[in-house]
N, C-alpha and C. Protein backbone atom coordinates (compact mmCIF):
# COMPACT_ATOMS: atom_id res chain seq x y z
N UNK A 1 0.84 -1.19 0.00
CA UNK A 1 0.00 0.00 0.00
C UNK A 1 0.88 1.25 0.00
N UNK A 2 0.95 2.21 -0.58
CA UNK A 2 0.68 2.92 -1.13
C UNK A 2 0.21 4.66 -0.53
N UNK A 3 1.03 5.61 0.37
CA UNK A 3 0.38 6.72 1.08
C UNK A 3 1.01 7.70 0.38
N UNK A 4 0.32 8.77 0.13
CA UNK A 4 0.64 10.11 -0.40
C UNK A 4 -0.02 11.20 0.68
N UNK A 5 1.19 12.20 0.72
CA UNK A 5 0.55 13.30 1.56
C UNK A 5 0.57 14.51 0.14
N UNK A 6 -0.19 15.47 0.34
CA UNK A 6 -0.15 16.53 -0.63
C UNK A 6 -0.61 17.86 0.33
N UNK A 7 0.13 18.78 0.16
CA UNK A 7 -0.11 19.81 1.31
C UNK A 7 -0.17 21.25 0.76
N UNK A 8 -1.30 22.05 1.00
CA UNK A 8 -1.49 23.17 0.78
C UNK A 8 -1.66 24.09 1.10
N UNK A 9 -2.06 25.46 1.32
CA UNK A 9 -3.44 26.52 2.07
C UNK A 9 -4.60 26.38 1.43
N UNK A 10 -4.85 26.07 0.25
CA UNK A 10 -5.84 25.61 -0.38
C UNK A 10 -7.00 26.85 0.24
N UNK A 11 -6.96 28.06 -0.09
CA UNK A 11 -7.29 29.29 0.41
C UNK A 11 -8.11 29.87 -0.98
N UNK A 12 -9.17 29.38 -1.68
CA UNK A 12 -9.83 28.11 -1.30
C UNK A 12 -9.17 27.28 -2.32
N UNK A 13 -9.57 26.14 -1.88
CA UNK A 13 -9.20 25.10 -2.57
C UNK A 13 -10.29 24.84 -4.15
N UNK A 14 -9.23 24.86 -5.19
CA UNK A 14 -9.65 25.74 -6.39
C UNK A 14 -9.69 24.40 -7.20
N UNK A 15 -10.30 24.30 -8.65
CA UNK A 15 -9.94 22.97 -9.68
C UNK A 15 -8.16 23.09 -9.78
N UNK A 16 -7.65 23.76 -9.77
CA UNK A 16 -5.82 23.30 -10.15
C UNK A 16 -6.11 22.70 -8.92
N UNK A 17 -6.06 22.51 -7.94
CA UNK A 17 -5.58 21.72 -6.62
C UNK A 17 -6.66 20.13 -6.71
N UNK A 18 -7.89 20.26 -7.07
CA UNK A 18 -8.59 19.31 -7.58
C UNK A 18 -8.00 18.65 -8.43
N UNK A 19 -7.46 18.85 -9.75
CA UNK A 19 -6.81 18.27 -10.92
C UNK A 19 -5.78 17.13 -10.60
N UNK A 20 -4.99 17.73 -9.55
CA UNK A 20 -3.71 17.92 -8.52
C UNK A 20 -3.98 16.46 -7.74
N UNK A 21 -5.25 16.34 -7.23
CA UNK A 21 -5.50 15.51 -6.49
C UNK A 21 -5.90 14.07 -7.23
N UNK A 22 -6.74 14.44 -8.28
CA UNK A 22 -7.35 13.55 -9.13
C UNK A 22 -5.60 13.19 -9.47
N UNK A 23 -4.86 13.01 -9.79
CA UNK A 23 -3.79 12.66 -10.61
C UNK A 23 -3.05 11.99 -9.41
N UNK A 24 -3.19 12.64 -8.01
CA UNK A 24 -2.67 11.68 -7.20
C UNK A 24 -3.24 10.40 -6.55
N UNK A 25 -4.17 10.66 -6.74
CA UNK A 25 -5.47 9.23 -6.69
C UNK A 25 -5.22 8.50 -7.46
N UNK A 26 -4.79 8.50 -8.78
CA UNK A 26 -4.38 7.50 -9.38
C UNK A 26 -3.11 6.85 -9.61
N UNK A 27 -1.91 7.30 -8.37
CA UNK A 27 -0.46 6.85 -7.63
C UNK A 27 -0.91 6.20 -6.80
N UNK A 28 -1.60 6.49 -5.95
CA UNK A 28 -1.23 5.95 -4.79
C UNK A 28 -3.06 4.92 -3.96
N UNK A 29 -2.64 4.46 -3.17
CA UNK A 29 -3.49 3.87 -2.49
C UNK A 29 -4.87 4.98 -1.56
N UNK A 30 -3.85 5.52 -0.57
CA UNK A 30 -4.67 6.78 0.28
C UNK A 30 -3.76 7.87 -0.12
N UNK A 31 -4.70 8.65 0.15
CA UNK A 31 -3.79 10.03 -0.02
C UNK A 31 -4.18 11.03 1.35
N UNK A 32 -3.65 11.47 1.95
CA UNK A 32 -3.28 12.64 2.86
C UNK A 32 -3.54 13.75 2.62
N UNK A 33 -4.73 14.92 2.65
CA UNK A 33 -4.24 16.46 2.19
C UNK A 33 -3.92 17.23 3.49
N UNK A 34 -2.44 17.72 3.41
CA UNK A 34 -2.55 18.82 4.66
C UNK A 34 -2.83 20.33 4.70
N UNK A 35 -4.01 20.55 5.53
CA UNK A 35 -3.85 21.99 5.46
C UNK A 35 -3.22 23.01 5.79
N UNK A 36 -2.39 23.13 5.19
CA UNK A 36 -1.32 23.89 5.66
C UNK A 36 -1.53 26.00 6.14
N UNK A 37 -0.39 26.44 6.95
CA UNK A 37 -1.17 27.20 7.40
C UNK A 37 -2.41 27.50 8.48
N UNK A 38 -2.35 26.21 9.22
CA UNK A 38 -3.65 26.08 9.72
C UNK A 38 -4.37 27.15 10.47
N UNK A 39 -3.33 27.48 10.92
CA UNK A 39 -3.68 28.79 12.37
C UNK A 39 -4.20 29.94 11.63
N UNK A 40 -4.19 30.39 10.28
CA UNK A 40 -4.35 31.61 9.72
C UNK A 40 -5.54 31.84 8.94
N UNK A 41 -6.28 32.89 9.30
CA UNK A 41 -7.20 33.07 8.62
C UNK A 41 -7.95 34.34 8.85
N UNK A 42 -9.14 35.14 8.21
CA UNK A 42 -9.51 36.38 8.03
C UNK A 42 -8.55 37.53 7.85
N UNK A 43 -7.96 37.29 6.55
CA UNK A 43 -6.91 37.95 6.33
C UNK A 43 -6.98 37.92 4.78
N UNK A 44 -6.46 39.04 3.94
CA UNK A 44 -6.25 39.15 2.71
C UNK A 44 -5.70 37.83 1.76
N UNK A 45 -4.60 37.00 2.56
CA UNK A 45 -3.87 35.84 1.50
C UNK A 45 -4.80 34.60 2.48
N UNK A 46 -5.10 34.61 3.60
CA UNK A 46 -5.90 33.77 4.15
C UNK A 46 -7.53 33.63 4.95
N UNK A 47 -8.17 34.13 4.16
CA UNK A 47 -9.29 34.76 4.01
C UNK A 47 -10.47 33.56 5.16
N UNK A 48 -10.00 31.72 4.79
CA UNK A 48 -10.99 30.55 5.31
C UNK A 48 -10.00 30.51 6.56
N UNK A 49 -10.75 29.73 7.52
CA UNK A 49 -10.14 29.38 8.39
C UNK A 49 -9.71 27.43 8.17
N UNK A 50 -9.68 27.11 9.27
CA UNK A 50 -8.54 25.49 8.87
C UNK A 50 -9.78 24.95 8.58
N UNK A 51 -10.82 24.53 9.52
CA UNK A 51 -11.90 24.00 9.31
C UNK A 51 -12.97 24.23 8.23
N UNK A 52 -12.96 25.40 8.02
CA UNK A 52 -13.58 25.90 6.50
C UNK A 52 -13.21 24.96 5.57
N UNK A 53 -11.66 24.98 5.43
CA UNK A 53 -10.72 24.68 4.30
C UNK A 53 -11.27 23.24 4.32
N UNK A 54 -10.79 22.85 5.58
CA UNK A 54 -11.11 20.62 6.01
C UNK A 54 -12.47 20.64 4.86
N UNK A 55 -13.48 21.71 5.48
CA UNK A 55 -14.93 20.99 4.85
C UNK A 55 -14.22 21.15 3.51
N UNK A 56 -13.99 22.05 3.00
CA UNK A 56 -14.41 22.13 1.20
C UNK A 56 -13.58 21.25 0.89
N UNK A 57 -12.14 20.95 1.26
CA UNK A 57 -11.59 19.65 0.51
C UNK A 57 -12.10 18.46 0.76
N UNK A 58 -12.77 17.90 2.12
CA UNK A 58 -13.44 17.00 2.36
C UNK A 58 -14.39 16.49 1.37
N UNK A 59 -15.39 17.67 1.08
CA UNK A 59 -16.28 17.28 0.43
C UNK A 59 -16.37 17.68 -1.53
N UNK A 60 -14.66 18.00 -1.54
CA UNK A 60 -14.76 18.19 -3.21
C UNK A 60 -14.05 16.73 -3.61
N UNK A 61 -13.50 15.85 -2.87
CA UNK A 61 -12.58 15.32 -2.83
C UNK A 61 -13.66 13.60 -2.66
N UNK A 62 -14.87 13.66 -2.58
CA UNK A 62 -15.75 12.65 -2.47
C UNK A 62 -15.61 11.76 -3.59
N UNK A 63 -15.73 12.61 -4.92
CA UNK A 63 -15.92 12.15 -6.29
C UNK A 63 -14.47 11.21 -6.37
N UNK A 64 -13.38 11.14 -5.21
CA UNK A 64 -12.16 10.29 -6.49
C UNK A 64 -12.51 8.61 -5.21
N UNK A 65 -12.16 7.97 -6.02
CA UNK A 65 -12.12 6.17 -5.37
C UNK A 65 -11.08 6.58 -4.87
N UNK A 66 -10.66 7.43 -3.59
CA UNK A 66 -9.35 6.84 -2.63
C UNK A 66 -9.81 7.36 -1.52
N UNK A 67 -9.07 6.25 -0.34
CA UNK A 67 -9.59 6.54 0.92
C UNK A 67 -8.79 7.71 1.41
N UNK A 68 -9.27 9.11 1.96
CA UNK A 68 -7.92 9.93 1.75
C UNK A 68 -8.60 10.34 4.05
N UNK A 69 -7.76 11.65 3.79
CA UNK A 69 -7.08 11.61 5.53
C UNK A 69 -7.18 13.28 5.53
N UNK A 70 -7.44 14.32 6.25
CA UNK A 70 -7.39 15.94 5.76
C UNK A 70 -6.92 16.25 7.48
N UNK A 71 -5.75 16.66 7.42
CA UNK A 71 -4.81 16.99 8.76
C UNK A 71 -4.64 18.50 8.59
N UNK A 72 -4.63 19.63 9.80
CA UNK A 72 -4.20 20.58 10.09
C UNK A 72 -2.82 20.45 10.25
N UNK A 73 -1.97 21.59 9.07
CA UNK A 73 -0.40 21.80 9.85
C UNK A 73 -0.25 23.22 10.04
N UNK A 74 -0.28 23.62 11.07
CA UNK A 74 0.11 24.71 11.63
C UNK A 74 1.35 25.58 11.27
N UNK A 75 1.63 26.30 11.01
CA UNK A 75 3.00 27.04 10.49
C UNK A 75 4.10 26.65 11.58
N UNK A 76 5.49 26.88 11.48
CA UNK A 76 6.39 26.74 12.05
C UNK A 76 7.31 27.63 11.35
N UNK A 77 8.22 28.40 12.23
CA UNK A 77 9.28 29.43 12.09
C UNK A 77 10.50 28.77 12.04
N UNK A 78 10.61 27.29 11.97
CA UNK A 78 12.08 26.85 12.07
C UNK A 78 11.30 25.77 10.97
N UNK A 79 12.29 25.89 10.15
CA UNK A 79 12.18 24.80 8.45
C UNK A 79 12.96 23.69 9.01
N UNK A 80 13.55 23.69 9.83
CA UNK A 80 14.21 22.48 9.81
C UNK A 80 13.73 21.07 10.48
N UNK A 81 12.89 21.61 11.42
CA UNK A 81 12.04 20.39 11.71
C UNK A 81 10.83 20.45 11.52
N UNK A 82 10.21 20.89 10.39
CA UNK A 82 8.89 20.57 9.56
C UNK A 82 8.78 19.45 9.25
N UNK A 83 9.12 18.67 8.48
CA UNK A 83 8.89 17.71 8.27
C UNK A 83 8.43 16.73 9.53
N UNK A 84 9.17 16.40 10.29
CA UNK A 84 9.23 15.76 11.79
C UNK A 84 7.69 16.41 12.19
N UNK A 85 7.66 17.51 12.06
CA UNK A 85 6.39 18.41 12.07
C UNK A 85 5.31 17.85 11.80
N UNK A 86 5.18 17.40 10.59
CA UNK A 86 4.61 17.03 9.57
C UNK A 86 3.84 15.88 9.93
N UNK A 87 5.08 14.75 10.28
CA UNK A 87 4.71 13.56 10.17
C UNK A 87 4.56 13.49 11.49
N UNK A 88 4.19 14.39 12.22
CA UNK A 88 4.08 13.96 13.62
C UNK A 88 2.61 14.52 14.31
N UNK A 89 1.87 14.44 12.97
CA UNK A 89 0.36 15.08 12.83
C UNK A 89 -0.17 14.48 11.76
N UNK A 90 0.52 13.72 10.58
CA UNK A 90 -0.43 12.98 9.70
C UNK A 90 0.09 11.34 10.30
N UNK A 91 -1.56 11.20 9.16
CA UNK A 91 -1.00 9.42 9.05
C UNK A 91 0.42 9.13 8.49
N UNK A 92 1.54 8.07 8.83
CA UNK A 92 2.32 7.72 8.31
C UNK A 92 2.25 7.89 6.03
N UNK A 93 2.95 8.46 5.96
CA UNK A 93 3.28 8.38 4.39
C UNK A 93 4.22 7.78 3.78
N UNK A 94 4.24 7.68 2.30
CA UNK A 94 5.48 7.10 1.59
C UNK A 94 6.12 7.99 0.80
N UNK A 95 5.53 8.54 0.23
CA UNK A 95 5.76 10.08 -0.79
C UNK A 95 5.29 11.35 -0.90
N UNK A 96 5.77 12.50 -0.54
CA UNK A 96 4.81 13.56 -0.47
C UNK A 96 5.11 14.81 -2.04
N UNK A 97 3.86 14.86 -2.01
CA UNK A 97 3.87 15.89 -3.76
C UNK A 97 3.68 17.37 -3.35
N UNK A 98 4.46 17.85 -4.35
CA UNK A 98 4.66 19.15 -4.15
C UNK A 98 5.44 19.40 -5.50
N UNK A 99 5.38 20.80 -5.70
CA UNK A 99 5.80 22.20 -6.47
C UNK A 99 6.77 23.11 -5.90
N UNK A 100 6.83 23.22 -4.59
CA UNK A 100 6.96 24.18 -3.72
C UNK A 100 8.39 24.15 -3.51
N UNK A 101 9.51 24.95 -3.95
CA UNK A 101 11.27 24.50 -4.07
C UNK A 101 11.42 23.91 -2.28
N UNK A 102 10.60 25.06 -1.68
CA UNK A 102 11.09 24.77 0.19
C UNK A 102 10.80 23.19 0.52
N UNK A 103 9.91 23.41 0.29
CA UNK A 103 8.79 21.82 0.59
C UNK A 103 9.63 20.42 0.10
N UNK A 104 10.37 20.54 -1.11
CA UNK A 104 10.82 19.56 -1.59
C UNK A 104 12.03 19.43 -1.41
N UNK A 105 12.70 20.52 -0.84
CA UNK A 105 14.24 20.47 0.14
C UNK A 105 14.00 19.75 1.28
N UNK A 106 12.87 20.46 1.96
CA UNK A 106 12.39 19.85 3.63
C UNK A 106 12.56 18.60 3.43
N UNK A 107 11.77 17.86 2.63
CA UNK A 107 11.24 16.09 2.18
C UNK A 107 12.68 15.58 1.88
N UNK A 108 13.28 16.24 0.81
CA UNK A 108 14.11 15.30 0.36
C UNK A 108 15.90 15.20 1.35
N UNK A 109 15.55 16.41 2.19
CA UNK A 109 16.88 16.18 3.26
C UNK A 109 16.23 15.30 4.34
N UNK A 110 15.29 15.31 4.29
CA UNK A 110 14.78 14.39 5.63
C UNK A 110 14.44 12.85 4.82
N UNK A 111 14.90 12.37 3.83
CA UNK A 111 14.82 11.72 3.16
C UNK A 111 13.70 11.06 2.82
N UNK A 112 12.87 11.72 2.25
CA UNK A 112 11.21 11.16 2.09
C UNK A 112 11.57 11.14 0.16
N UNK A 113 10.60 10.23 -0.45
CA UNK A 113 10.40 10.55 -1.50
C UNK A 113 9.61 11.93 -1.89
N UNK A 114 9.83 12.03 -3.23
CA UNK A 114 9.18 13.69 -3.49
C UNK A 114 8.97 13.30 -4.98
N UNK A 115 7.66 13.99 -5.34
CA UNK A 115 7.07 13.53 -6.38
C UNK A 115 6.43 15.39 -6.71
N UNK A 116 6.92 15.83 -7.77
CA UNK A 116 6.73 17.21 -8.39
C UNK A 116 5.08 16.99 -9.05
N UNK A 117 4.20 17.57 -9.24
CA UNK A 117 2.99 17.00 -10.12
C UNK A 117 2.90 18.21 -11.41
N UNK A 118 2.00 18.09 -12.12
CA UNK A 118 2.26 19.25 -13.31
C UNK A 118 0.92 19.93 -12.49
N UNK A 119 1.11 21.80 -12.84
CA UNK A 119 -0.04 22.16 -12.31
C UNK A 119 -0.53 22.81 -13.87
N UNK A 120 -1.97 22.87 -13.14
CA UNK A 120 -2.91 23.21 -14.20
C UNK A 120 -3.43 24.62 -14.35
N UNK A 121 -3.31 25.45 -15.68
CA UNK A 121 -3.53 26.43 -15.68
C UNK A 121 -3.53 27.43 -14.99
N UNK A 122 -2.28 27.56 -14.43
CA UNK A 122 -1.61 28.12 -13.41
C UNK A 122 -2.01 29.40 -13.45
N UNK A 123 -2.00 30.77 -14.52
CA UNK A 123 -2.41 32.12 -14.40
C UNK A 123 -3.81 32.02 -13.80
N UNK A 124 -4.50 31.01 -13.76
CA UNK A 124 -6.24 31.73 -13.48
C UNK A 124 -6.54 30.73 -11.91
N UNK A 125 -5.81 29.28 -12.43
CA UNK A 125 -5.86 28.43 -11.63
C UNK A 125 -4.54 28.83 -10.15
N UNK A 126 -5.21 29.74 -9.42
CA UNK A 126 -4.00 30.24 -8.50
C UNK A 126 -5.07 30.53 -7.35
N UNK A 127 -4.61 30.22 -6.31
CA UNK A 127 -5.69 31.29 -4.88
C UNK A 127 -5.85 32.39 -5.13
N UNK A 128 -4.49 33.18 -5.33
CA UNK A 128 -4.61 34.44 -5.15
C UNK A 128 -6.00 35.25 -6.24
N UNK A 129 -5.55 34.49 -7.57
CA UNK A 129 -6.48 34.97 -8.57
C UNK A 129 -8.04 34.63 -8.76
N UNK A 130 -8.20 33.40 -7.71
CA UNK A 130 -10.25 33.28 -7.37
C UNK A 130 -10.50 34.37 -6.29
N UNK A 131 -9.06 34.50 -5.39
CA UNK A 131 -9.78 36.03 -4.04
C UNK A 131 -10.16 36.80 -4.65
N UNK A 132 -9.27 37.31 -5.81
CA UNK A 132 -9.17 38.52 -6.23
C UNK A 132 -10.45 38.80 -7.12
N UNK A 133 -11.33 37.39 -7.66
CA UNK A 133 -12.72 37.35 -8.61
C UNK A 133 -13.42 37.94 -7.49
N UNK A 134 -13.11 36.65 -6.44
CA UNK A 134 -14.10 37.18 -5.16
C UNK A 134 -14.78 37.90 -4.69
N UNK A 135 -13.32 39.15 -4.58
CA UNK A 135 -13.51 40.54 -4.02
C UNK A 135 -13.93 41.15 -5.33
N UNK A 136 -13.55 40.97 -6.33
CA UNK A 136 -14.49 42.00 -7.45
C UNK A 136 -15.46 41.61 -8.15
N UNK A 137 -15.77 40.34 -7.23
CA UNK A 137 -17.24 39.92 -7.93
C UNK A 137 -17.56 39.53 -9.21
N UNK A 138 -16.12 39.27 -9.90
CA UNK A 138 -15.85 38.31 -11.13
C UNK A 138 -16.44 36.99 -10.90
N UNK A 139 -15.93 36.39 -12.21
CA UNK A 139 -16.05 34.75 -12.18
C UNK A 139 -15.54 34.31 -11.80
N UNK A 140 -15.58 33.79 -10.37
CA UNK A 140 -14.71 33.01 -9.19
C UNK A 140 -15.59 31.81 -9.51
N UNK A 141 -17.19 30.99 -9.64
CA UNK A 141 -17.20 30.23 -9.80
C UNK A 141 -16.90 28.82 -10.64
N UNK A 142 -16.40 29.70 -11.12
CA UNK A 142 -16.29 28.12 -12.43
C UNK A 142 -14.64 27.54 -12.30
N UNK A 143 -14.15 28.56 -11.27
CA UNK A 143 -12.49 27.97 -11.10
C UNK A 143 -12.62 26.89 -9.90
N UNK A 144 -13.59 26.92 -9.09
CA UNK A 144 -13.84 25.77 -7.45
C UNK A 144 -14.66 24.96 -7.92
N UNK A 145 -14.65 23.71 -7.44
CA UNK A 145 -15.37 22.81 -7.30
C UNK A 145 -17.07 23.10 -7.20
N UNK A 146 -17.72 22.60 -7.49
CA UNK A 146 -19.50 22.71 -6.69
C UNK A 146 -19.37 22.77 -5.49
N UNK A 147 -18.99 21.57 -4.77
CA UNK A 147 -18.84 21.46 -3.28
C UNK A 147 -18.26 22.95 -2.83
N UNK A 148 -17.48 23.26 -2.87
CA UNK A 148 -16.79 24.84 -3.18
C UNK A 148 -17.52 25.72 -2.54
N UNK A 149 -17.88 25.92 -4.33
CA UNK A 149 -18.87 26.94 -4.32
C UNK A 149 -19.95 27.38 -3.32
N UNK A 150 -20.61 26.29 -3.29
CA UNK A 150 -21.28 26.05 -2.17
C UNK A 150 -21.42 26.10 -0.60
N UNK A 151 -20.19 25.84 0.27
CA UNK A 151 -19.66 26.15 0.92
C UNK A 151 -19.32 27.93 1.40
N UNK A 152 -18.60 28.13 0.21
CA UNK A 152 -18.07 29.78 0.46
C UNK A 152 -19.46 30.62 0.21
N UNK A 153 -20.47 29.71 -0.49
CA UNK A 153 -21.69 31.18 -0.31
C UNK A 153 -22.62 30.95 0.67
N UNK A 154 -22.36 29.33 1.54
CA UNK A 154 -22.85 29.13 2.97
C UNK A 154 -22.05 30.19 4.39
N UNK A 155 -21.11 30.08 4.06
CA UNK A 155 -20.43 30.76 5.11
C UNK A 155 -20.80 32.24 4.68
N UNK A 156 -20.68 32.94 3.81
CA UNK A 156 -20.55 34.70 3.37
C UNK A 156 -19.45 34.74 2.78
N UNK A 157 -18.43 33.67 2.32
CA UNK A 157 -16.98 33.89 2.10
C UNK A 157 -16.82 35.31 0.78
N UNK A 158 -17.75 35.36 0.12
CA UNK A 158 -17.10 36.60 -0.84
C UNK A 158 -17.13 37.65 0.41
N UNK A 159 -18.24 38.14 1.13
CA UNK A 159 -18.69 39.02 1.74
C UNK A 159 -17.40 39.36 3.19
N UNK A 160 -16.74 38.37 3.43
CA UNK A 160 -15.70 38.23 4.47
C UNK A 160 -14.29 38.54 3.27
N UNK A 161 -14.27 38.31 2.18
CA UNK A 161 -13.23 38.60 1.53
C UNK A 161 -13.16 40.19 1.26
N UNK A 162 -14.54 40.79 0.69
CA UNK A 162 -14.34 42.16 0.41
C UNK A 162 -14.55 43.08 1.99
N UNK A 163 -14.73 42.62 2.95
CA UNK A 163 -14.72 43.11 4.69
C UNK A 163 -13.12 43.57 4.53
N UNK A 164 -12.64 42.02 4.63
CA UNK A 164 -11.20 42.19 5.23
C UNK A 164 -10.37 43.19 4.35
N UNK A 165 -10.44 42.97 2.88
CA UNK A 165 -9.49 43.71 1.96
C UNK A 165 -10.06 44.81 1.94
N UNK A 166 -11.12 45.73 3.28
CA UNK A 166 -11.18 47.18 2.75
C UNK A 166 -10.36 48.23 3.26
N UNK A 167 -9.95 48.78 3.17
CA UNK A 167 -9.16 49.89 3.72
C UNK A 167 -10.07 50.80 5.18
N UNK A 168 -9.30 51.34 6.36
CA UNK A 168 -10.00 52.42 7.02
C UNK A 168 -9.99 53.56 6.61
N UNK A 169 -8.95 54.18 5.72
CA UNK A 169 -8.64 55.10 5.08
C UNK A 169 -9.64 55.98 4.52
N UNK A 170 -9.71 56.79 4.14
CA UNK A 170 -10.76 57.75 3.84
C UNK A 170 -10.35 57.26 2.15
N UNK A 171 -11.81 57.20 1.68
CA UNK A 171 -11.21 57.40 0.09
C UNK A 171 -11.64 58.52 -0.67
């Protein structure tokens, strides 16, 4: 058998990170998503909180045949024992996927396998660029999942995105 961890902010968790996942469902046995960042949230780059995040990947993540696992990782100010970090809050793994240059130093000095994945339509398919629909009330839906979608207009999430990013400033 077969464990993959895959770790994100998934702020929100968008189709590139879906795509992402679907492709690791078909490596491995279970797969792991960590939410990374956990502690952060109502904020311009971290808008959901951890549990927000758990539901929407939980439930976009129904549609693939793998038994998967959704762990909080909390930030840490020392890189060097992240990993240890890591694995000392998920289920045991075999390979963890990533993009991320830091992420795949961490793994591969602590000697884990590391598996790069291709990402998908990276200019539109980005967090930063569904907040930014969000807050201007663009087409943010068709980049998230249903489950998603759904979710962020249960909570108020556009309405908490354009709160936080307003200025006190006089305009």
């Amino acid at each position: 058998m077969v464990r993959g961890i895959y770790i994100g902010r998934f702020q929100p968790y968008h189709n590139g990170h879906h795509k992402v996942v679907e492709k690791i469902s078909g490596e491995v046995d279970e797969i792991v998503l960590g939410i990374g960042s956990a502690g952060d949230s109502h904020t311009g780059k971290n808008p959901f909180t951890a549990g927000e995040r758990m539901l929407m990947v939980t439930r976009a993540i129904e549609e693939f045949d793998v038994p998967s696992y959704v762990v909080q990782i909390e930030d840490l100010k020392r890189n060097s024992i992240w990993v240890s970090h890591v694995e000392s809050i998920s289920p045991s793994f075999d390979v963890a996927y990533s993009n991320n240059p830091l992420v795949i130093q961490l793994f591969r000095e602590a000697g884990k396998e590391i598996r790069q994945v291709p990402m998908f339509d990276r200019e539109v398919l980005e967090g930063a660029e569904v907040r930014r629909r969000m807050e201007n009330e663009e087409d943010w839906r068709s980049l998230v999942p249903v489950p998603v979608r759904d979710i962020i207009e249960e909570i108020g999430g556009i309405r908490r995105i354009q709160k936080i990013n307003e200025s006190d400033s006089e305009r």
